[in-house]
PDB file of N, CA and C in Angstrom:
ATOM      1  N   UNK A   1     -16.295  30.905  -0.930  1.00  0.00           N
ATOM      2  CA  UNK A   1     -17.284  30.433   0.004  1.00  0.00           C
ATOM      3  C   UNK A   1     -16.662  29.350   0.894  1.00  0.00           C
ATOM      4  N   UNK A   2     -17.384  29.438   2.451  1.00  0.00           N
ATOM      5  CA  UNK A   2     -16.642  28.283   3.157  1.00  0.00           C
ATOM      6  C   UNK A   2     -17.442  27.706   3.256  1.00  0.00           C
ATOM      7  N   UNK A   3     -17.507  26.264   2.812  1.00  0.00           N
ATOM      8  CA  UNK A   3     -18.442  25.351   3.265  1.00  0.00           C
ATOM      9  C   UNK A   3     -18.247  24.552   5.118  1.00  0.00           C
ATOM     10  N   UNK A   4     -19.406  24.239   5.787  1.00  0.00           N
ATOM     11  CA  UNK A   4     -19.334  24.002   7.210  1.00  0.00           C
ATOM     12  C   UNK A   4     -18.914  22.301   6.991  1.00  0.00           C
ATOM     13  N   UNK A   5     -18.340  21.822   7.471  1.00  0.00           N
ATOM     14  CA  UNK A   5     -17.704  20.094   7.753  1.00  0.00           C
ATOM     15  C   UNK A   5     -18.473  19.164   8.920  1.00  0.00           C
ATOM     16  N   UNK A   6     -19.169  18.475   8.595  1.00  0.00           N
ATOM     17  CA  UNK A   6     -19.979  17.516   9.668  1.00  0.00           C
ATOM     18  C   UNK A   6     -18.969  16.172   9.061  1.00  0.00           C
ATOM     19  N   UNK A   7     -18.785  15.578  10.397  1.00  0.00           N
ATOM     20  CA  UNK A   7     -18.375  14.179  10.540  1.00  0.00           C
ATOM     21  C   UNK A   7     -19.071  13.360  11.095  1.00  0.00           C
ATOM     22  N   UNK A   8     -19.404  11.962  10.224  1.00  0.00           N
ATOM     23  CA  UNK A   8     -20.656  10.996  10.701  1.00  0.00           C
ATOM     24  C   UNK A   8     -19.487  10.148  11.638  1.00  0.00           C
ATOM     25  N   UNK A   9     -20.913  10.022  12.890  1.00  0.00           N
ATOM     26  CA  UNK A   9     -20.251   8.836  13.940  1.00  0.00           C
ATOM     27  C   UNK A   9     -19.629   7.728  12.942  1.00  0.00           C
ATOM     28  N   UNK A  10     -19.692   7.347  11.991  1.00  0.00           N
ATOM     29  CA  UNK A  10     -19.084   6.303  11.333  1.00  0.00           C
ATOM     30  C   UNK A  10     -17.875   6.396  10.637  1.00  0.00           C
ATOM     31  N   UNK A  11     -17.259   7.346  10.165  1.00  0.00           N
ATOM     32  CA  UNK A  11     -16.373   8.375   9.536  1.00  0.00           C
ATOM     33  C   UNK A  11     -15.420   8.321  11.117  1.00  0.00           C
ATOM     34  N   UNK A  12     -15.833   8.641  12.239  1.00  0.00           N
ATOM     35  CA  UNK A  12     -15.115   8.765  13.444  1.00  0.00           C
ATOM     36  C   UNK A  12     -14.914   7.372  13.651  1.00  0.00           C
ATOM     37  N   UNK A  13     -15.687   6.293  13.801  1.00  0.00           N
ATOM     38  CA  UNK A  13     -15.708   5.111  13.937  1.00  0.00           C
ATOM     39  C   UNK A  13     -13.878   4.371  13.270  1.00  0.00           C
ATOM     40  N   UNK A  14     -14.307   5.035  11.706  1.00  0.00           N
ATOM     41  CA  UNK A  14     -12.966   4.301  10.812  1.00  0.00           C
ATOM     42  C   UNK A  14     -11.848   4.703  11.302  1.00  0.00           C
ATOM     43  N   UNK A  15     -12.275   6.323  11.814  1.00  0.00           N
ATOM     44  CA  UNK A  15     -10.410   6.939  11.824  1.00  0.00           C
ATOM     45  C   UNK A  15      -9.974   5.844  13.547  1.00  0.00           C
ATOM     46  N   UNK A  16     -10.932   6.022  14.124  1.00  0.00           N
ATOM     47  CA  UNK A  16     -10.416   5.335  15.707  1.00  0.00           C
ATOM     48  C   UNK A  16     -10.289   3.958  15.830  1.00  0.00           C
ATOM     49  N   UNK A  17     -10.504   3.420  14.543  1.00  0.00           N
ATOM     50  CA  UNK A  17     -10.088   1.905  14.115  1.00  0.00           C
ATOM     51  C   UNK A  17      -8.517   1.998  13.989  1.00  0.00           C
ATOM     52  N   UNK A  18      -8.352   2.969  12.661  1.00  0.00           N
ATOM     53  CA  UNK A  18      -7.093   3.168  12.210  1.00  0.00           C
ATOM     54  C   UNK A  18      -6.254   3.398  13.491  1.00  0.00           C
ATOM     55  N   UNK A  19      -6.206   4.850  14.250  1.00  0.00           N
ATOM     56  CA  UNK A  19      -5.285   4.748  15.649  1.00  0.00           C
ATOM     57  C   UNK A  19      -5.448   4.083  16.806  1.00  0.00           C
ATOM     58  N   UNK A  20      -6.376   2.567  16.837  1.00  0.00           N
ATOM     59  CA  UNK A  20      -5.860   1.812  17.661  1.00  0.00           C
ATOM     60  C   UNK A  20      -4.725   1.208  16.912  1.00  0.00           C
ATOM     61  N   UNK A  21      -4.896   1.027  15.990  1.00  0.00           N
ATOM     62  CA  UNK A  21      -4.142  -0.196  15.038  1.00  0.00           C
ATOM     63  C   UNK A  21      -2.565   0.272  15.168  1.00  0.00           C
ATOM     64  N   UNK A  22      -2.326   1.498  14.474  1.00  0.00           N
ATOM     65  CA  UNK A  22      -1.256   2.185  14.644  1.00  0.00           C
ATOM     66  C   UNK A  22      -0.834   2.053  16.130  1.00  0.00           C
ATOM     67  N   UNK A  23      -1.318   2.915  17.108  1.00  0.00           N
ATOM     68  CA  UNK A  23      -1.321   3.055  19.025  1.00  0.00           C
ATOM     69  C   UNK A  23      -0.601   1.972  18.979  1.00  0.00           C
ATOM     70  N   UNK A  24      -0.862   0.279  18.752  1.00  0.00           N
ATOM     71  CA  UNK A  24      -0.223  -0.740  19.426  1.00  0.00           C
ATOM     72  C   UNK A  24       0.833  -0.884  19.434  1.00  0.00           C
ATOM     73  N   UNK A  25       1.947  -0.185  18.152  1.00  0.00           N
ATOM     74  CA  UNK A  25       3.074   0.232  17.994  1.00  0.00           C
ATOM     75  C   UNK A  25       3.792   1.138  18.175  1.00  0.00           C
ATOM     76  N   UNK A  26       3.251   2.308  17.355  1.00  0.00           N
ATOM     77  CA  UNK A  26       3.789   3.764  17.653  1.00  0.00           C
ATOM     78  C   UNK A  26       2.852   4.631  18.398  1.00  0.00           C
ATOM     79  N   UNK A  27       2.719   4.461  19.514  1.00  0.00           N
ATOM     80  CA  UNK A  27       1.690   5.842  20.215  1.00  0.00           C
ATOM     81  C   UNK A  27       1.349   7.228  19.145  1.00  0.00           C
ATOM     82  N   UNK A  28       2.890   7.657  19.426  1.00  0.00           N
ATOM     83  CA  UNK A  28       2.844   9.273  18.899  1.00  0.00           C
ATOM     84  C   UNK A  28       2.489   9.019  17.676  1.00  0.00           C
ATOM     85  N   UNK A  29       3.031   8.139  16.654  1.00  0.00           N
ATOM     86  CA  UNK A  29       2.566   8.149  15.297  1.00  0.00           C
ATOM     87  C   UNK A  29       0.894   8.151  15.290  1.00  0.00           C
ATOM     88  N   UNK A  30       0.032   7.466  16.049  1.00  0.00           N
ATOM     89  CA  UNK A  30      -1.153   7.757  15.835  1.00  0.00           C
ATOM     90  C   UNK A  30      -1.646   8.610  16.375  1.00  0.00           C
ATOM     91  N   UNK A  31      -1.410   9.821  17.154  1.00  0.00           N
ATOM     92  CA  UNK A  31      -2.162  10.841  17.077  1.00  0.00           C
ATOM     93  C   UNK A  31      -1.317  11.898  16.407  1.00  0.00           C
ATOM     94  N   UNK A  32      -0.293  12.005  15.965  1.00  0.00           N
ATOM     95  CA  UNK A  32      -0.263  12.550  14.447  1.00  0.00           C
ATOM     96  C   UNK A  32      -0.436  12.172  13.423  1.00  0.00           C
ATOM     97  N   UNK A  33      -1.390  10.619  13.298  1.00  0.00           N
ATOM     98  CA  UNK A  33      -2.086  10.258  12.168  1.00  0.00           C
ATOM     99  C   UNK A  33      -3.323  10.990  12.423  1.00  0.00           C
ATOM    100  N   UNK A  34      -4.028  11.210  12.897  1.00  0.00           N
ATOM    101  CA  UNK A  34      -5.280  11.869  13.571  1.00  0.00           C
ATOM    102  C   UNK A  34      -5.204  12.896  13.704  1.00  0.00           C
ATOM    103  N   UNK A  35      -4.020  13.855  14.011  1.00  0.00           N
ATOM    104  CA  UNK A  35      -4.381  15.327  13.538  1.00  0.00           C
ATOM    105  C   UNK A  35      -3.796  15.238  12.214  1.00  0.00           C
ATOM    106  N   UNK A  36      -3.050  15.006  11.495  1.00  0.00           N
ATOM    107  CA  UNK A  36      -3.035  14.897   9.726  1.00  0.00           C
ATOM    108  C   UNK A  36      -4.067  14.742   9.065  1.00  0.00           C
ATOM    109  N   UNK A  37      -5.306  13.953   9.784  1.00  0.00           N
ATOM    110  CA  UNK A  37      -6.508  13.723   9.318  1.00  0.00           C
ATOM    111  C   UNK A  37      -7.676  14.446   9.540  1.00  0.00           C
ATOM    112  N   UNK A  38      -7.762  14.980  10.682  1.00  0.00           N
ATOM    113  CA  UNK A  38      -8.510  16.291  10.912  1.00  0.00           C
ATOM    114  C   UNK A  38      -7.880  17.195  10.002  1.00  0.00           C
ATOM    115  N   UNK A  39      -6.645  17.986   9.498  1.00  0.00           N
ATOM    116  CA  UNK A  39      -6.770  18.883   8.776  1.00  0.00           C
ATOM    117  C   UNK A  39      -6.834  18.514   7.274  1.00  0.00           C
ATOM    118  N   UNK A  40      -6.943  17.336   6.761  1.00  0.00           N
ATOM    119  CA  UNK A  40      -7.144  16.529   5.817  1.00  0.00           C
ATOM    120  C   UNK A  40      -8.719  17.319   5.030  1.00  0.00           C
ATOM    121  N   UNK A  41      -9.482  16.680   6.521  1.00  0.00           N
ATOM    122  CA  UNK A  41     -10.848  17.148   6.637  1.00  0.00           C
ATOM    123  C   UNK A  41     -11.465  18.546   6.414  1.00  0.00           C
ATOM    124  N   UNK A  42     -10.467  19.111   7.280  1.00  0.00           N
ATOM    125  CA  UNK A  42     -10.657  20.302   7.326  1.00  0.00           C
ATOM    126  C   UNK A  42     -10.494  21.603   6.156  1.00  0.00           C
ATOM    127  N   UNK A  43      -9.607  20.812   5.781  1.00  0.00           N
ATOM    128  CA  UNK A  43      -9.432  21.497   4.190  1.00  0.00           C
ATOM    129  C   UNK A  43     -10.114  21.590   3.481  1.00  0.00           C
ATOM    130  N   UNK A  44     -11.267  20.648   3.375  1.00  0.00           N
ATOM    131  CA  UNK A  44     -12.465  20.772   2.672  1.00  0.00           C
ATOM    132  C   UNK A  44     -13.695  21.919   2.724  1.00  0.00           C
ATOM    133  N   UNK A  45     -13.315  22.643   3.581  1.00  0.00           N
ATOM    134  CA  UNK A  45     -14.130  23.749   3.847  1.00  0.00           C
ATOM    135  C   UNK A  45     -13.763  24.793   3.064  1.00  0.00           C
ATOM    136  N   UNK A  46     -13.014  24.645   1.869  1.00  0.00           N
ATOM    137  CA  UNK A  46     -12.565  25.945   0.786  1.00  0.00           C
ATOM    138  C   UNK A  46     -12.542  24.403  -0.555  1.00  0.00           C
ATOM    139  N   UNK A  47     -13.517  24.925  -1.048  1.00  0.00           N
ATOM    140  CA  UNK A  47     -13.518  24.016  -2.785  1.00  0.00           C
ATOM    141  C   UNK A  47     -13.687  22.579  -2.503  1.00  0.00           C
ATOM    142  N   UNK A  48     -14.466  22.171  -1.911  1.00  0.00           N
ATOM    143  CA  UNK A  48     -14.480  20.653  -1.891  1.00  0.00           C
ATOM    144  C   UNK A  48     -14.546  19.694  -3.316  1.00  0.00           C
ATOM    145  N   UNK A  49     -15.679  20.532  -4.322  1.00  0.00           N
ATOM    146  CA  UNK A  49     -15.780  20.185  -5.476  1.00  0.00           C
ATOM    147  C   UNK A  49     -13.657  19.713  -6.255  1.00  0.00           C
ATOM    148  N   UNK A  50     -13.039  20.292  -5.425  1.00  0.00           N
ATOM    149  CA  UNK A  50     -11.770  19.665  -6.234  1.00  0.00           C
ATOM    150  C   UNK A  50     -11.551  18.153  -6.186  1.00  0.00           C
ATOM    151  N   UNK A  51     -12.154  17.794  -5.689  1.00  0.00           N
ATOM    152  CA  UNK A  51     -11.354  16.157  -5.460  1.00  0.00           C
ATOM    153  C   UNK A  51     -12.484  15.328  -6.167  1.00  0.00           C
ATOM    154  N   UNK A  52     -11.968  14.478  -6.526  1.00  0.00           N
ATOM    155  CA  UNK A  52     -12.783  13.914  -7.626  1.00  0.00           C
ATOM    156  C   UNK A  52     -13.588  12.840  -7.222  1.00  0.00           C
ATOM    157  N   UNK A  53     -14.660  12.558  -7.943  1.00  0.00           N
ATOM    158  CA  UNK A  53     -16.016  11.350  -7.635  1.00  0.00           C
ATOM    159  C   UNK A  53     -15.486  10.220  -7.363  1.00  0.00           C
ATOM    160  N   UNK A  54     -15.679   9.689  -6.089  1.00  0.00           N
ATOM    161  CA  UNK A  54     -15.542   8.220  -5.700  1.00  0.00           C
ATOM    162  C   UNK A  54     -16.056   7.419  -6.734  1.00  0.00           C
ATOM    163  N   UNK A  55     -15.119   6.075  -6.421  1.00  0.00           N
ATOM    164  CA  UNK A  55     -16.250   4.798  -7.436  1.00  0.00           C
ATOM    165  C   UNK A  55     -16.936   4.940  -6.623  1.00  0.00           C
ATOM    166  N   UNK A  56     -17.026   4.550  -5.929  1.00  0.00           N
ATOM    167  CA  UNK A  56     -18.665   4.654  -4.932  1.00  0.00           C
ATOM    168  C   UNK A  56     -19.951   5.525  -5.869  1.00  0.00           C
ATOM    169  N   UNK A  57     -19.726   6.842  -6.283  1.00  0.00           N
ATOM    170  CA  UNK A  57     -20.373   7.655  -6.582  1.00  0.00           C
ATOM    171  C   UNK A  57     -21.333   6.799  -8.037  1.00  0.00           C
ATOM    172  N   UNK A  58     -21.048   6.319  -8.631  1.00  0.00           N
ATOM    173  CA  UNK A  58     -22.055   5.322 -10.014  1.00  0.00           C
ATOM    174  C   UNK A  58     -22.677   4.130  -9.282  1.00  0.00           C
ATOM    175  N   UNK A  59     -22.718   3.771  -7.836  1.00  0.00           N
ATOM    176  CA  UNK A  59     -23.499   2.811  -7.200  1.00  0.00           C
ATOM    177  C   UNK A  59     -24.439   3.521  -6.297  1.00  0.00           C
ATOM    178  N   UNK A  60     -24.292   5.097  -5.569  1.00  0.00           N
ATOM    179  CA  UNK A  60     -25.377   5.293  -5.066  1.00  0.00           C
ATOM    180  C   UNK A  60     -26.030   6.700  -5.645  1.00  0.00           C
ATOM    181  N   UNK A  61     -27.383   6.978  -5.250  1.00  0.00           N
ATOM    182  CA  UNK A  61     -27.737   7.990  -5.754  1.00  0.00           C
ATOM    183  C   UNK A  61     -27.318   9.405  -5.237  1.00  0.00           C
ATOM    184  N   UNK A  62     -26.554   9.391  -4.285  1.00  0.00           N
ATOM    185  CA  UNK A  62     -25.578  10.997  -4.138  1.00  0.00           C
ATOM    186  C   UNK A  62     -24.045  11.074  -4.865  1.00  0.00           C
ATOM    187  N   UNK A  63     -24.229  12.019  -4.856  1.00  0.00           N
ATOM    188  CA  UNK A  63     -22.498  12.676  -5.501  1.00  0.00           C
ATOM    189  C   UNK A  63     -21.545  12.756  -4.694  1.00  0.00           C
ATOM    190  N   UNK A  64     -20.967  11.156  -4.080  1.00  0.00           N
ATOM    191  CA  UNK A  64     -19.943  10.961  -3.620  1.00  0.00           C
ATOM    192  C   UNK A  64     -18.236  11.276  -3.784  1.00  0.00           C
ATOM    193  N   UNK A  65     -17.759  12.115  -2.910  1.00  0.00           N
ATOM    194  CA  UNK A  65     -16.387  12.800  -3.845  1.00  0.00           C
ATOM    195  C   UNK A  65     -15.450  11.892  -2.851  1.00  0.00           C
ATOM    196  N   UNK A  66     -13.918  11.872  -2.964  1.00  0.00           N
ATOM    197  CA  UNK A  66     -13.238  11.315  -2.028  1.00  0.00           C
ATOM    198  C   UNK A  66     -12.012  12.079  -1.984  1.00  0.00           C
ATOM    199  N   UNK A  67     -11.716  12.203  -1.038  1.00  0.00           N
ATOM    200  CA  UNK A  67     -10.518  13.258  -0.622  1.00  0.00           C
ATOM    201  C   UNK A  67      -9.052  12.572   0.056  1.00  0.00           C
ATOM    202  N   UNK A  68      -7.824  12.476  -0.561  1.00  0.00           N
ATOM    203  CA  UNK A  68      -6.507  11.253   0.158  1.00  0.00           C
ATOM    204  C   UNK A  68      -6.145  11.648   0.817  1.00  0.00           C
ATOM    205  N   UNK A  69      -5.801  11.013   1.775  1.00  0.00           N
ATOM    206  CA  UNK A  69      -4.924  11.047   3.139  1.00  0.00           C
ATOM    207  C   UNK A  69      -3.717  10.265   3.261  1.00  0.00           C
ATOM    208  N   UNK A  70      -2.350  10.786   3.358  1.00  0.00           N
ATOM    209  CA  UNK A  70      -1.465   9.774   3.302  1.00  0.00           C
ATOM    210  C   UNK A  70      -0.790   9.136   2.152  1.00  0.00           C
ATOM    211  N   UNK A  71       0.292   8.560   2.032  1.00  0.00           N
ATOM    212  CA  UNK A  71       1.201   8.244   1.091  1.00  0.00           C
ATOM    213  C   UNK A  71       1.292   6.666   1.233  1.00  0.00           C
ATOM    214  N   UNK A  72       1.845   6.402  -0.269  1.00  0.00           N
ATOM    215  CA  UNK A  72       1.753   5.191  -0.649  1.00  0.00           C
ATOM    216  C   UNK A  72       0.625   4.050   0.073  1.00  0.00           C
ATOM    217  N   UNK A  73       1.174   2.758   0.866  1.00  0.00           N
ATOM    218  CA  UNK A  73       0.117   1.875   1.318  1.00  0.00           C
ATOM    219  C   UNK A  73      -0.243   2.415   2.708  1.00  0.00           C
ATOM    220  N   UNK A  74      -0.486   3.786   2.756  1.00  0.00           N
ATOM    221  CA  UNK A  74      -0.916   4.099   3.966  1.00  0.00           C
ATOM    222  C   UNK A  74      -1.639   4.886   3.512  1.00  0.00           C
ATOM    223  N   UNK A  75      -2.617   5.354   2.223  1.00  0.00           N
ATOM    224  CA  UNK A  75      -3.149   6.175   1.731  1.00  0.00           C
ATOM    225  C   UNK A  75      -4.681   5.615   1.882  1.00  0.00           C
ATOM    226  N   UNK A  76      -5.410   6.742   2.595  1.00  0.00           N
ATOM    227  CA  UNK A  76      -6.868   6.657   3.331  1.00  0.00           C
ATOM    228  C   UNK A  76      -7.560   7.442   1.932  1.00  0.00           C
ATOM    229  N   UNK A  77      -8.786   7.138   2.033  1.00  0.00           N
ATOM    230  CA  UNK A  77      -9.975   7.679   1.481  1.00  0.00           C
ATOM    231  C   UNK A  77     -10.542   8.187   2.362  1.00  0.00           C
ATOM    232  N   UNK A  78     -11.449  10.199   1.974  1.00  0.00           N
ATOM    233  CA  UNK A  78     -12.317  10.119   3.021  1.00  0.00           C
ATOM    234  C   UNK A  78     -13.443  10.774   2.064  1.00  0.00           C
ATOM    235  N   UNK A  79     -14.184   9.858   1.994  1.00  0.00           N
ATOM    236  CA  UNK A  79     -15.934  10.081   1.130  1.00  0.00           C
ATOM    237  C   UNK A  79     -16.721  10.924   1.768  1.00  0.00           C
ATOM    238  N   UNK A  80     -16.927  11.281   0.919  1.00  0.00           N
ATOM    239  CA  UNK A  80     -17.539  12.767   1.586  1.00  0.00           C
ATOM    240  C   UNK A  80     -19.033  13.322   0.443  1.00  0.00           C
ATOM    241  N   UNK A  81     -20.092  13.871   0.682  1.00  0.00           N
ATOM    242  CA  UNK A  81     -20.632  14.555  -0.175  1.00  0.00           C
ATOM    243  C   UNK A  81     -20.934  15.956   0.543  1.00  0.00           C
ATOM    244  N   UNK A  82     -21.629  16.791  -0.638  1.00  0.00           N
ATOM    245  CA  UNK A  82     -21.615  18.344  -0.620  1.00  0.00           C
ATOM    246  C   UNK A  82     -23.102  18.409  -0.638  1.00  0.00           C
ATOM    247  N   UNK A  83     -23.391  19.228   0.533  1.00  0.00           N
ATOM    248  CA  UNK A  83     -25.030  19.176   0.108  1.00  0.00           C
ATOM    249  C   UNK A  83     -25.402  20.362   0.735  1.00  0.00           C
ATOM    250  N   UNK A  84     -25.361  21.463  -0.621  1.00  0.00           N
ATOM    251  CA  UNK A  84     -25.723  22.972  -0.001  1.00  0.00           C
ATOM    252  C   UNK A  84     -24.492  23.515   0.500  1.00  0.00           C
ATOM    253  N   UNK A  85     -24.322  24.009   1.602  1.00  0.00           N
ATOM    254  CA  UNK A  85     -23.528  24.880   1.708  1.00  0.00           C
ATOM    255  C   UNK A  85     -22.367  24.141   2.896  1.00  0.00           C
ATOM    256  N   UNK A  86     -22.941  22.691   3.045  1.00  0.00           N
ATOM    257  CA  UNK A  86     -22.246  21.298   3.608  1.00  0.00           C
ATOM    258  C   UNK A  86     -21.291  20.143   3.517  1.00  0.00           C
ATOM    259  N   UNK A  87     -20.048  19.877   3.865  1.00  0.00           N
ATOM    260  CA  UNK A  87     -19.597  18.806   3.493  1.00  0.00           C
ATOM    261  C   UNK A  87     -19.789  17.748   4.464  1.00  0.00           C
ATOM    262  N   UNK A  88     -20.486  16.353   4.005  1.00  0.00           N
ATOM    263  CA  UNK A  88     -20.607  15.674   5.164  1.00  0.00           C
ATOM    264  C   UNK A  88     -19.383  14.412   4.841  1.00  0.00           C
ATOM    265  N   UNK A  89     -18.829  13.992   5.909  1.00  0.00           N
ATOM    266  CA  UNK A  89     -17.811  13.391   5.689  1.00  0.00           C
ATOM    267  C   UNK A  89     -18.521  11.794   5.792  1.00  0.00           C
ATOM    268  N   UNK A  90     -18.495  10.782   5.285  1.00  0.00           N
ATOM    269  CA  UNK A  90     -19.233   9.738   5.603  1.00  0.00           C
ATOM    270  C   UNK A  90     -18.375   8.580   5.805  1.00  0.00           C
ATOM    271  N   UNK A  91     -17.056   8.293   5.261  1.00  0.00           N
ATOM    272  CA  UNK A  91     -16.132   6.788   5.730  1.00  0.00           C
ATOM    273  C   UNK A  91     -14.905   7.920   5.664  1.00  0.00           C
ATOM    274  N   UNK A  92     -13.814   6.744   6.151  1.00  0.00           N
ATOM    275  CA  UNK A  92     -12.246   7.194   6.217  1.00  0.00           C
ATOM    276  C   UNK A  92     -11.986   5.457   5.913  1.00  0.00           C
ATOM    277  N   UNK A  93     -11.713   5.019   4.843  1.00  0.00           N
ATOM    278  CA  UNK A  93     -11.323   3.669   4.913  1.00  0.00           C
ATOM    279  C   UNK A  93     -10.282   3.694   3.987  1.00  0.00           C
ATOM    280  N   UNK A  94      -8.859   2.652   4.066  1.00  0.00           N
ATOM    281  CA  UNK A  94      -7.696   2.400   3.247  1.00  0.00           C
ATOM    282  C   UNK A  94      -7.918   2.645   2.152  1.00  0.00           C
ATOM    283  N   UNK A  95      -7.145   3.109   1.350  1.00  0.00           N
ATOM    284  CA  UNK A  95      -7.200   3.145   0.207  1.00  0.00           C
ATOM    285  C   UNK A  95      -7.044   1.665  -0.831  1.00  0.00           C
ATOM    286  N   UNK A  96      -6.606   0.728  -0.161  1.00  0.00           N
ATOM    287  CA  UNK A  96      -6.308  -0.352  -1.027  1.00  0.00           C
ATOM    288  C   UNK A  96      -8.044  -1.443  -0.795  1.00  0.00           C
ATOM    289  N   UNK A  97      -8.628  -0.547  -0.142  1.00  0.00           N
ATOM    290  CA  UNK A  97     -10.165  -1.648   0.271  1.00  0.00           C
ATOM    291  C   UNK A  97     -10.418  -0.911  -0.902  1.00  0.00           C
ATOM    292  N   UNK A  98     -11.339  -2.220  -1.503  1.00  0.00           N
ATOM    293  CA  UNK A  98     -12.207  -1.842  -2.515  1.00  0.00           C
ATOM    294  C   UNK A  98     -13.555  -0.789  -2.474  1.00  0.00           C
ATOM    295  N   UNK A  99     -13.833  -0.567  -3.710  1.00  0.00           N
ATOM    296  CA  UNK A  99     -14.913   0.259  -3.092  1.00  0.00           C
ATOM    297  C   UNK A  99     -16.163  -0.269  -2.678  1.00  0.00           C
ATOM    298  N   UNK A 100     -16.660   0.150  -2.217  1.00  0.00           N
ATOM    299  CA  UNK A 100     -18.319  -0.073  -1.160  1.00  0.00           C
ATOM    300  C   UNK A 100     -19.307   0.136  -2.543  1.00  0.00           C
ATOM    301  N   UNK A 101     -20.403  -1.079  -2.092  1.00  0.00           N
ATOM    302  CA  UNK A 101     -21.828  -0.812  -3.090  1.00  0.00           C
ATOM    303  C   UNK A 101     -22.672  -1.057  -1.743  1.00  0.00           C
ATOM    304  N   UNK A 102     -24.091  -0.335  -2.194  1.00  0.00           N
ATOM    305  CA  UNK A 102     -24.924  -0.226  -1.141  1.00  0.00           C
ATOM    306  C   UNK A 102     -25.402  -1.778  -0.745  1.00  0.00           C
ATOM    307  N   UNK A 103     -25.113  -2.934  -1.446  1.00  0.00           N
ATOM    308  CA  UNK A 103     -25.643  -3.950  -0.922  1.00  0.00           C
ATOM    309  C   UNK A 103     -24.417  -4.803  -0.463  1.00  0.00           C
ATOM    310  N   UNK A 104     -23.384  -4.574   0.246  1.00  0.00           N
ATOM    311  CA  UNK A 104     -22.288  -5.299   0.880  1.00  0.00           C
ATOM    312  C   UNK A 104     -22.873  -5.230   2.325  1.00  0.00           C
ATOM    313  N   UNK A 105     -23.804  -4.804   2.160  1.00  0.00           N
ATOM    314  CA  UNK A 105     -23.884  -4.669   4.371  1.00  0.00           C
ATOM    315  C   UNK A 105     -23.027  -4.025   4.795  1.00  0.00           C
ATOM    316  N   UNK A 106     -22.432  -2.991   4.322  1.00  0.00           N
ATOM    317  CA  UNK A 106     -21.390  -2.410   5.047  1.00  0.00           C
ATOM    318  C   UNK A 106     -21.557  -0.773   4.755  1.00  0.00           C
ATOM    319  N   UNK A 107     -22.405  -0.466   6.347  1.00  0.00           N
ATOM    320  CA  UNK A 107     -22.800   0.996   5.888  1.00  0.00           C
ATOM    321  C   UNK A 107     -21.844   2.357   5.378  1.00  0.00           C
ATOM    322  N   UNK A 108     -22.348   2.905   4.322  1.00  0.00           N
ATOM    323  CA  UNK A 108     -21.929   4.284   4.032  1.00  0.00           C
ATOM    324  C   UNK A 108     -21.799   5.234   4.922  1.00  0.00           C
ATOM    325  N   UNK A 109     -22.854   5.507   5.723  1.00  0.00           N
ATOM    326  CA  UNK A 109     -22.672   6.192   7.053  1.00  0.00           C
ATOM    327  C   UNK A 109     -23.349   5.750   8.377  1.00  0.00           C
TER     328      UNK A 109
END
């Protein structure tokens, strides 16, 4: 089964944080950080259930999964849940940030 991939304006928000940051140095490196990350994404449309439950996932009431992007201290999280025949993608944030609880003020999506 293929599941369909929605990306929240906020999920877009993180990745276009990330390639300004990168851009100020290496141009080209950030938009082949950004297509590495679209097919990151995109991969999720065959078995999403493989990647395993965010911490996130025991602080809110959906079944938050997280999917890696990237090697060593450049390794992204992208949280995502499955709902029906849907993957919605909801953050892209570092892997070394801690994880998110719903009362940090700092939205999920």
């Amino acid at each position: 089964m293929e599941y369909e991939v929605q990306i929240s304006a906020q999920a877009l928000a993180d990745a276009d944080e990330v390639v300004q940051r990168i851009a100020r140095q290496y141009l080209r490196m950030a938009a082949r950080w950004f297509a590495g990350l679209l097919k990151a994404i995109d991969s999720l449309r065959t078995f999403p259930e493989r990647c395993s439950l965010a911490p996130e996932a025991d602080a809110f009431q959906q079944e938050i999964r997280q999917h890696f992007y990237g090697k060593r201290q450049h390794r992204y999280r992208i949280l995502f849940t499955v709902e029906g025949n849907t993957v919605n993608v909801l953050r892209v944030l570092h892997g070394a940030r801690r994880s998110l609880r719903p009362n940090d003020g700092e939205p999920l999506i």
